[in-house]
C-alpha atoms as a PDB file:
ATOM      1  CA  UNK A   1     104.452  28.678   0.848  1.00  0.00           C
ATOM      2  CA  UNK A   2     106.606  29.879  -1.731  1.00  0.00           C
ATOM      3  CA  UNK A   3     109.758  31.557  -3.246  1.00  0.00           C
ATOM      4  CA  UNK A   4     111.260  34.025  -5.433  1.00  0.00           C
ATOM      5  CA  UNK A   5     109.870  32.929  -8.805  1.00  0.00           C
ATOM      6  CA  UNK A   6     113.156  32.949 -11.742  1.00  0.00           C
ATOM      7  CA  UNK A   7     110.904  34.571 -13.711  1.00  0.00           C
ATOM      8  CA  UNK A   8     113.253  34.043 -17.002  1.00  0.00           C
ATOM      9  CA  UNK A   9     113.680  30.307 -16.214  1.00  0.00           C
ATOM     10  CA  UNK A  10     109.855  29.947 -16.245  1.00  0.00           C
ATOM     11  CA  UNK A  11     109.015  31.796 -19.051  1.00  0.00           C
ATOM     12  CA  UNK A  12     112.210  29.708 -21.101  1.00  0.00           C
ATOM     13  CA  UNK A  13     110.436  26.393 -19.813  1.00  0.00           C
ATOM     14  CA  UNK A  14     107.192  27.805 -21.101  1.00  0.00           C
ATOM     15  CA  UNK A  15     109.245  28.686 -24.343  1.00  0.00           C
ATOM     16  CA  UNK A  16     110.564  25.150 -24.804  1.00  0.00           C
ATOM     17  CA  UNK A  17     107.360  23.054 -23.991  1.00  0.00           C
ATOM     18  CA  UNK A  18     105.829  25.617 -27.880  1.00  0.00           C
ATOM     19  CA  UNK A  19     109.005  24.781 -29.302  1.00  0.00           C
ATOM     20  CA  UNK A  20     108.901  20.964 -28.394  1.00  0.00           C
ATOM     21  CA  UNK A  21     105.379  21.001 -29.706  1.00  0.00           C
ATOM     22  CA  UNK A  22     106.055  22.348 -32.945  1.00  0.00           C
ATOM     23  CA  UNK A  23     108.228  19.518 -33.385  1.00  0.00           C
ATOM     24  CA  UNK A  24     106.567  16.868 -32.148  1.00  0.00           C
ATOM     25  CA  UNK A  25     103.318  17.309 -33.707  1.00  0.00           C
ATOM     26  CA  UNK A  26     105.070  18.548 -37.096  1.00  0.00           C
ATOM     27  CA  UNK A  27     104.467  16.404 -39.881  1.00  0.00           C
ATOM     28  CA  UNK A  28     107.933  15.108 -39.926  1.00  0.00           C
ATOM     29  CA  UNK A  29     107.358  13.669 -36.687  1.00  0.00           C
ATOM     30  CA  UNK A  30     104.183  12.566 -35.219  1.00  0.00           C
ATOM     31  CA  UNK A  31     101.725  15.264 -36.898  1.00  0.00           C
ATOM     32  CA  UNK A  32     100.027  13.281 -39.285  1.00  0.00           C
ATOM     33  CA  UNK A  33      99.367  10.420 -37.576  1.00  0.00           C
ATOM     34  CA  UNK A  34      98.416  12.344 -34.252  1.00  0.00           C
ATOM     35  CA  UNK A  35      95.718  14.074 -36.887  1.00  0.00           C
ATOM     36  CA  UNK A  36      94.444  11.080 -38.501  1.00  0.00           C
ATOM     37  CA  UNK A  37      93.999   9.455 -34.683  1.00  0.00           C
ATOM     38  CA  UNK A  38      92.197  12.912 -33.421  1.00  0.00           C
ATOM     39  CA  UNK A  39      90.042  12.252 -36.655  1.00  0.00           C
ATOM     40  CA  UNK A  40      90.917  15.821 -38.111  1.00  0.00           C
ATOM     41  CA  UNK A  41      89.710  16.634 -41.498  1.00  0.00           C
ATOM     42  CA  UNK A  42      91.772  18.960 -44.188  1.00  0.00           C
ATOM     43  CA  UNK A  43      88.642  21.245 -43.364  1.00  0.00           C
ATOM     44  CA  UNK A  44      89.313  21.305 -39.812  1.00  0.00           C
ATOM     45  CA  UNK A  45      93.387  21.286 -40.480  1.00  0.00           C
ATOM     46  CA  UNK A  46      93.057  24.100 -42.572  1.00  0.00           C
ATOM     47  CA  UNK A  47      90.799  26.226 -39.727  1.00  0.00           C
ATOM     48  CA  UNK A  48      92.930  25.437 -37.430  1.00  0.00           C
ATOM     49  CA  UNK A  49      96.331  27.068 -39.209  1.00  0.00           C
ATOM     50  CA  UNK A  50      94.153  30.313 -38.826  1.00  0.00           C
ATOM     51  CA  UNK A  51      94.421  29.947 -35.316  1.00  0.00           C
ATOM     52  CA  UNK A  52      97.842  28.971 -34.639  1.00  0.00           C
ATOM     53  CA  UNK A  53      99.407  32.164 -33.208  1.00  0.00           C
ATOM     54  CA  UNK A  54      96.283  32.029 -30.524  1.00  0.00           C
ATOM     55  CA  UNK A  55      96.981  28.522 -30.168  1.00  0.00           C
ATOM     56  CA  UNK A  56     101.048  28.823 -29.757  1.00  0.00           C
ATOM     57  CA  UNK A  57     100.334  31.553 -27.333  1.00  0.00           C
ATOM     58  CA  UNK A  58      97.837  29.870 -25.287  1.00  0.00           C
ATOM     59  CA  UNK A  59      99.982  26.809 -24.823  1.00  0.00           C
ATOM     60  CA  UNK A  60     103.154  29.153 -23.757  1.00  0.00           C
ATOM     61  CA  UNK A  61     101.056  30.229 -21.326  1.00  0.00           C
ATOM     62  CA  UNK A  62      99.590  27.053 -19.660  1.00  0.00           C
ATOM     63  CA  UNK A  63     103.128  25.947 -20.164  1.00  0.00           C
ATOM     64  CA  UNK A  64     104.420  28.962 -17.941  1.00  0.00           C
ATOM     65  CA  UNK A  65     102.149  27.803 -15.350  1.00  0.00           C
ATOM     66  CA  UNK A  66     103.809  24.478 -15.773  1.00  0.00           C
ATOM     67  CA  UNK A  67     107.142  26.419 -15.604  1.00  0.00           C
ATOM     68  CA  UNK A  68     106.185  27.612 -12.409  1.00  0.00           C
ATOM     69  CA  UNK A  69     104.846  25.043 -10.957  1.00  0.00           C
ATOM     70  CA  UNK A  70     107.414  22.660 -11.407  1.00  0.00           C
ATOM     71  CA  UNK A  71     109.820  25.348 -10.045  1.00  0.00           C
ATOM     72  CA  UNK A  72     107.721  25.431  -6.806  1.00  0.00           C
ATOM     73  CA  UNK A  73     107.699  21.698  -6.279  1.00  0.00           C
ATOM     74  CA  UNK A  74     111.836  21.713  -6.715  1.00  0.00           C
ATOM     75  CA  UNK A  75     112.211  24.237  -4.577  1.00  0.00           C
ATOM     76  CA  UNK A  76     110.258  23.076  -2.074  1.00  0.00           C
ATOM     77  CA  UNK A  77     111.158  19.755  -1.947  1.00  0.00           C
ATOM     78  CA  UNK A  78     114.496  20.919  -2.222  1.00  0.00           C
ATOM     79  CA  UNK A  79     116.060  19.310  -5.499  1.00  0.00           C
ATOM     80  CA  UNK A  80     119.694  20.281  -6.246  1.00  0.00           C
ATOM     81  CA  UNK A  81     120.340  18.873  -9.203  1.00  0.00           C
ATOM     82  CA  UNK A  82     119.617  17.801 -12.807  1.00  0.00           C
ATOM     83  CA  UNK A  83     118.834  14.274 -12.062  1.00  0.00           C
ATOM     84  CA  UNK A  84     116.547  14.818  -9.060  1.00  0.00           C
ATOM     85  CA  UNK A  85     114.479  17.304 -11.627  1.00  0.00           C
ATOM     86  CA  UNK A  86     114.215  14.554 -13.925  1.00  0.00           C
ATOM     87  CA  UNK A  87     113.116  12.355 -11.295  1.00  0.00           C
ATOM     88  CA  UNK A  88     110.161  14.968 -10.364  1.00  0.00           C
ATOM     89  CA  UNK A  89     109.603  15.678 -13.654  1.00  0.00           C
ATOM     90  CA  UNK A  90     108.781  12.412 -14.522  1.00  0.00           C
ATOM     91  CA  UNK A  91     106.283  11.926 -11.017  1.00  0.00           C
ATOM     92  CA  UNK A  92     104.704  14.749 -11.895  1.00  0.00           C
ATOM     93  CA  UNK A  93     104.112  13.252 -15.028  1.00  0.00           C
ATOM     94  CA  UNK A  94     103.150  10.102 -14.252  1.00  0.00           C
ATOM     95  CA  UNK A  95     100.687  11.449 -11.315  1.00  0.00           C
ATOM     96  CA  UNK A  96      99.174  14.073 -12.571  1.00  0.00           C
ATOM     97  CA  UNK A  97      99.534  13.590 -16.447  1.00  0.00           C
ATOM     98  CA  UNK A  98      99.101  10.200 -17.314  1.00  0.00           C
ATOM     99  CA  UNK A  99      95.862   9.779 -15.706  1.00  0.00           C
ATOM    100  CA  UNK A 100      94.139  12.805 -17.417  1.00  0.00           C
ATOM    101  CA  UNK A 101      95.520  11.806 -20.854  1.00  0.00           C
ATOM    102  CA  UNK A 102      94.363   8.164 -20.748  1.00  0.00           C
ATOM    103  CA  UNK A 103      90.934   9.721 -20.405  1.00  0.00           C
ATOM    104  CA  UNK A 104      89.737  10.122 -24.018  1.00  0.00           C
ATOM    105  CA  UNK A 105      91.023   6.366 -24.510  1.00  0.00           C
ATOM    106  CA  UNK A 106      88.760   5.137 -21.970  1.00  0.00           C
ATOM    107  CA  UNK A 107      85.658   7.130 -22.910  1.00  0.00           C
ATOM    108  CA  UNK A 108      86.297   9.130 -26.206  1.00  0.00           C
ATOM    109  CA  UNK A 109      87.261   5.830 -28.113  1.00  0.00           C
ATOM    110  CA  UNK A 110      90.476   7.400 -29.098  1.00  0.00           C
ATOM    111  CA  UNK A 111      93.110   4.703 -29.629  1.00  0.00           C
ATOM    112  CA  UNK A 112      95.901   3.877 -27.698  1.00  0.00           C
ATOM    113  CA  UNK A 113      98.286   5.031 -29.799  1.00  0.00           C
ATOM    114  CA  UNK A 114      96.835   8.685 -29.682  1.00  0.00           C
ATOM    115  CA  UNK A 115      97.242   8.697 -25.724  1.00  0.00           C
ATOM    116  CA  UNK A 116     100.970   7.809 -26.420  1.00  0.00           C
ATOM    117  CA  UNK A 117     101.637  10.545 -28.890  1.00  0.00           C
ATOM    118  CA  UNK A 118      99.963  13.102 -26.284  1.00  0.00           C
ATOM    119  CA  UNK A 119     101.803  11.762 -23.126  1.00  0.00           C
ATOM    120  CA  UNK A 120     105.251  11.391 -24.976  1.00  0.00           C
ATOM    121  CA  UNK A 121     104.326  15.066 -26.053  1.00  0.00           C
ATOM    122  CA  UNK A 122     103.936  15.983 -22.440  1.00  0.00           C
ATOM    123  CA  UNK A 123     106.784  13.641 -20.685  1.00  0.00           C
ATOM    124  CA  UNK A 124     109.560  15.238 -23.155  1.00  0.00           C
ATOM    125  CA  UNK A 125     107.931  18.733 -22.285  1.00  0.00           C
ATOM    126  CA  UNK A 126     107.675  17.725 -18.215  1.00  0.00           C
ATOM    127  CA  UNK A 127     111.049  17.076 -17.973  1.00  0.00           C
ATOM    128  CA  UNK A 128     112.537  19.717 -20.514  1.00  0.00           C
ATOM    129  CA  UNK A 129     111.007  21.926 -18.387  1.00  0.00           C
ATOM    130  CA  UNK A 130     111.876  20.778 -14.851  1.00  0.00           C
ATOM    131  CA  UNK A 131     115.525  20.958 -16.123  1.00  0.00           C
ATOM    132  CA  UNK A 132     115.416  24.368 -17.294  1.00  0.00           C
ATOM    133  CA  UNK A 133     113.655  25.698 -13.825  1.00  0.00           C
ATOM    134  CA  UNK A 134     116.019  23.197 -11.836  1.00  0.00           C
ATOM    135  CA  UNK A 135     119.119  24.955 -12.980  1.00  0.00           C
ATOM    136  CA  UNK A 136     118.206  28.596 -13.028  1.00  0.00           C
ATOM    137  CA  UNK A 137     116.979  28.238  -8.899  1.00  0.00           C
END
């Protein structure tokens, strides 16, 4: 099963889910207190700038795959507009996302608030994405 793949509509979902990363986890927003939950040290912070253009372009890509995926499941279940994206978007979400993010609250003793940072992260980024592959099909 399958379709003719927008590939410019995945790769621009892909695109957004870096971009809304770079502002959610900046400092301005939820960065520092997403680091102090993850229990990052300056050390650590400042090792991990090194890798940030691996790290950006990593993410694009497992966000492409999210890009296409998410086109799949519109197509196939046949979603014509913004609002039934949304409503995917958010399933998908809730289904697939949620439970795998709660994970390292239950048995990493990460705090709550740290899962809610993440899956905010990843709802805004879910649907973002399902809107941008939901209007280019």
């Amino acid at each position: 099963m399958g379709f003719d793949v927008n590939t410019l509509a995945v790769l621009a979902g892909g695109l957004s889910a870096v971009l809304v990363g770079f502002i959610w986890y900046s400092p301005m927003v939820f960065g520092r207190v997403w680091m102090a939950l993850a229990r990052l040290n300056p050390v650590q912070v400042e090792e991990g700038k090194k890798k940030i253009p691996l790290m950006a372009f990593l993410g694009f890509s497992t966000a492409v795959i999210l890009s296409w995926v998410l086109q799949q499941f519109i197509f196939s279940w046949g979603v014509k507009d913004l609002g039934g994206a949304m409503e995917l978007g958010f399933w998908i979400w809730l289904g697939f996302m949620v439970p795998v993010l709660i994970t390292p609250v239950l048995w990493e003793q990460k705090s709550f608030k740290y899962f809610v940072i993440n899956a905010g992260y990843w709802l805004v980024s879910t649907l973002v994405i399902a809107g941008i592959v939901s209007v280019w099909i």
